[in-house]
Protein backbone atom coordinates (compact mmCIF):
# COMPACT_ATOMS: atom_id res chain seq x y z
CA UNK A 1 -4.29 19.87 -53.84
CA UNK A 2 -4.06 16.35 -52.45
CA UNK A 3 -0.47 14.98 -52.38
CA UNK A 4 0.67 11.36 -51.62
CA UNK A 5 4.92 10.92 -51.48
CA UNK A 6 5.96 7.78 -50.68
CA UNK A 7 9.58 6.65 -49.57
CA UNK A 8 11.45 4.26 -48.03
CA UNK A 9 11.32 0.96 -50.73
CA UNK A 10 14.31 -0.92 -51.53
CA UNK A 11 15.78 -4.15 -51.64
CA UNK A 12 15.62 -6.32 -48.09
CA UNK A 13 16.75 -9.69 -47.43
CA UNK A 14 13.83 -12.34 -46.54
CA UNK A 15 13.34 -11.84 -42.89
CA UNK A 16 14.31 -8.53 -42.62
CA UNK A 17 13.10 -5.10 -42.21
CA UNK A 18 12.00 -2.00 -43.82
CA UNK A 19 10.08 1.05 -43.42
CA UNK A 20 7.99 3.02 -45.75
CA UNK A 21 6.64 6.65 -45.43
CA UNK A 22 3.97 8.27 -46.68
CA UNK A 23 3.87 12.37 -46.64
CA UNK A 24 0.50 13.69 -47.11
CA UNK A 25 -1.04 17.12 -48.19
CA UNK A 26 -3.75 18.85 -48.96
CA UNK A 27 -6.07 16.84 -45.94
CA UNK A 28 -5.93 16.56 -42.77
CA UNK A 29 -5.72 12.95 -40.95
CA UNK A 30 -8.60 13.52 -38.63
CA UNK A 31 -10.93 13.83 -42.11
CA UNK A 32 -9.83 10.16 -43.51
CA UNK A 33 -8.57 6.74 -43.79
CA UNK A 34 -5.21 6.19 -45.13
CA UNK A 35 -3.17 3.36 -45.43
CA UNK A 36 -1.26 1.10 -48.10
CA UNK A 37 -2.20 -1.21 -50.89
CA UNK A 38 0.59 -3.07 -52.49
CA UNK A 39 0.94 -5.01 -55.92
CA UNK A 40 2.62 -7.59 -57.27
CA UNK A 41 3.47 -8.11 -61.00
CA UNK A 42 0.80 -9.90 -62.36
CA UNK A 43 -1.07 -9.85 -59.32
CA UNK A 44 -4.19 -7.52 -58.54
CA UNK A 45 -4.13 -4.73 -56.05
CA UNK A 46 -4.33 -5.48 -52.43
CA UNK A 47 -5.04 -3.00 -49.80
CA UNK A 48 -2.59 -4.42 -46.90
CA UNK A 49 -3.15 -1.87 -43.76
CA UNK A 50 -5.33 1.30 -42.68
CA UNK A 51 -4.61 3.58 -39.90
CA UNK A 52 -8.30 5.91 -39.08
CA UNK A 53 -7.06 8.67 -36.79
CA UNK A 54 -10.84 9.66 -35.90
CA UNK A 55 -11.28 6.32 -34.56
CA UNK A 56 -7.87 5.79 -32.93
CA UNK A 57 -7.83 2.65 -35.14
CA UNK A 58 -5.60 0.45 -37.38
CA UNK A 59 -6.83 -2.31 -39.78
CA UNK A 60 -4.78 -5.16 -41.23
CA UNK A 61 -4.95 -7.97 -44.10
CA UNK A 62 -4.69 -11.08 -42.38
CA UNK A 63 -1.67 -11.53 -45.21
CA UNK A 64 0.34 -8.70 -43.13
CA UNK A 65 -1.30 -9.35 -39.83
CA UNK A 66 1.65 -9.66 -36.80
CA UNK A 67 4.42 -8.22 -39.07
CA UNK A 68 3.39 -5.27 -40.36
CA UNK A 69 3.04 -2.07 -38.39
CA UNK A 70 0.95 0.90 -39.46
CA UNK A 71 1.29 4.06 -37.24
CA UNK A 72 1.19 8.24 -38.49
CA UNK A 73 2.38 11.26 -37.11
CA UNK A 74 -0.71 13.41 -37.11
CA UNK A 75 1.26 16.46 -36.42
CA UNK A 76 3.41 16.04 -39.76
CA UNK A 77 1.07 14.37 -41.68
CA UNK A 78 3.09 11.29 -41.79
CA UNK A 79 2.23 7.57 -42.19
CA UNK A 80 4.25 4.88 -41.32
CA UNK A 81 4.12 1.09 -42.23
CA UNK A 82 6.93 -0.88 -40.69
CA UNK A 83 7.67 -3.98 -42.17
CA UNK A 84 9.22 -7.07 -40.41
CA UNK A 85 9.90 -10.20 -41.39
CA UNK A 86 9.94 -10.01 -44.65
CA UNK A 87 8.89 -12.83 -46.85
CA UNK A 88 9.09 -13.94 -50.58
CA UNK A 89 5.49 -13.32 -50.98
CA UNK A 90 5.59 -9.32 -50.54
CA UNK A 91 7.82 -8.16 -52.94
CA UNK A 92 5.41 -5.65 -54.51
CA UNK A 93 5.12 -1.83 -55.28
CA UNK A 94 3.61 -0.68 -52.33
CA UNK A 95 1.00 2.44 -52.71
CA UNK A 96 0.18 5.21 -50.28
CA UNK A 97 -4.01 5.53 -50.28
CA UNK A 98 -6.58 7.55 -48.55
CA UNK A 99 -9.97 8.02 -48.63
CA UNK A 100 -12.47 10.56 -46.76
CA UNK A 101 -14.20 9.07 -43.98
CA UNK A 102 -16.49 9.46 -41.37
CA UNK A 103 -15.65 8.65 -38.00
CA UNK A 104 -18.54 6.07 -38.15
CA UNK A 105 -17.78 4.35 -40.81
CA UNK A 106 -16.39 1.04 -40.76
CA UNK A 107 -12.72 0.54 -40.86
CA UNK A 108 -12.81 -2.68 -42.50
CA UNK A 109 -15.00 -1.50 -45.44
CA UNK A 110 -11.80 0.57 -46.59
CA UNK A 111 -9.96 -2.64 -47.91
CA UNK A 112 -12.44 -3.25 -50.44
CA UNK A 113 -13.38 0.27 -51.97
CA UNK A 114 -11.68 2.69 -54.63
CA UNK A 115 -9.65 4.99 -52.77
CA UNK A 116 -9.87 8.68 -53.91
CA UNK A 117 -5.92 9.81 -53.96
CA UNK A 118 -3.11 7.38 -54.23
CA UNK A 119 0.75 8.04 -54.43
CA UNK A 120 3.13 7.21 -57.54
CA UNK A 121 4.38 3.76 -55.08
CA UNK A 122 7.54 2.86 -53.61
CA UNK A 123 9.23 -0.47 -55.16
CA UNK A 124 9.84 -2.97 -52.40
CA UNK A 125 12.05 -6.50 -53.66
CA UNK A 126 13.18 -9.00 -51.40
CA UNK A 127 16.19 -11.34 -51.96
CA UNK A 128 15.89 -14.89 -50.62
């Protein structure tokens, strides 16, 4: 069975920092993309970052691009998405995604599909 846990939301001042956490199961990370889609209330869904461990590869929205981090711990089945300077506009529950992929497959082409598990989200707010 394929489990997504997020942790790590919580309320950050605007320019500051947080770090969310994603334990997987039930997949290994060589076998697919996973990464993090957040959304906004009254906003649609918007896949932010992708780490592809068969390709030794992370992808990025250019809305995250330069302050967001994504990075997993293969070993524990861990992603990561560290979050710096944090602005007004990313207040947003933030979802833990994956998809299966093959190696050869685009990286890119993960922002704009369905993703086949997702976790229950982690609330991130920012104060101004």
């Amino acid at each position: 069975e394929v489990q997504l846990v997020e942790s790590g939301g919580g309320l950050e001042q605007a320019g500051g920092s947080l770090r969310l956490s994603c334990k997987a199961s039930g997949f290994t990370f060589d076998d697919v993309a996973i990464g993090w889609v957040r959304q906004a209330p009254g906003k649609e869904r918007e896949a932010i970052s992708c780490i592809i461990s068969s390709q030794g590869a992370t992808y990025y929205a250019d809305s995250v691009k330069g302050r967001f981090t994504i990075s997993s711990d293969n070993a524990e089945n861990i992603v990561y998405l560290q979050m710096n300077d944090l602005k007004p506009e990313d207040p947003a529950v933030y979802y833990c995604a994956a998809d299966r992929w093959h190696r050869d497959w685009p990286g890119n082409s993960w922002f704009g599909g369905g993703m086949d598990y997702w976790g229950k989200g982690t609330l991130v707010t920012v104060s101004s």
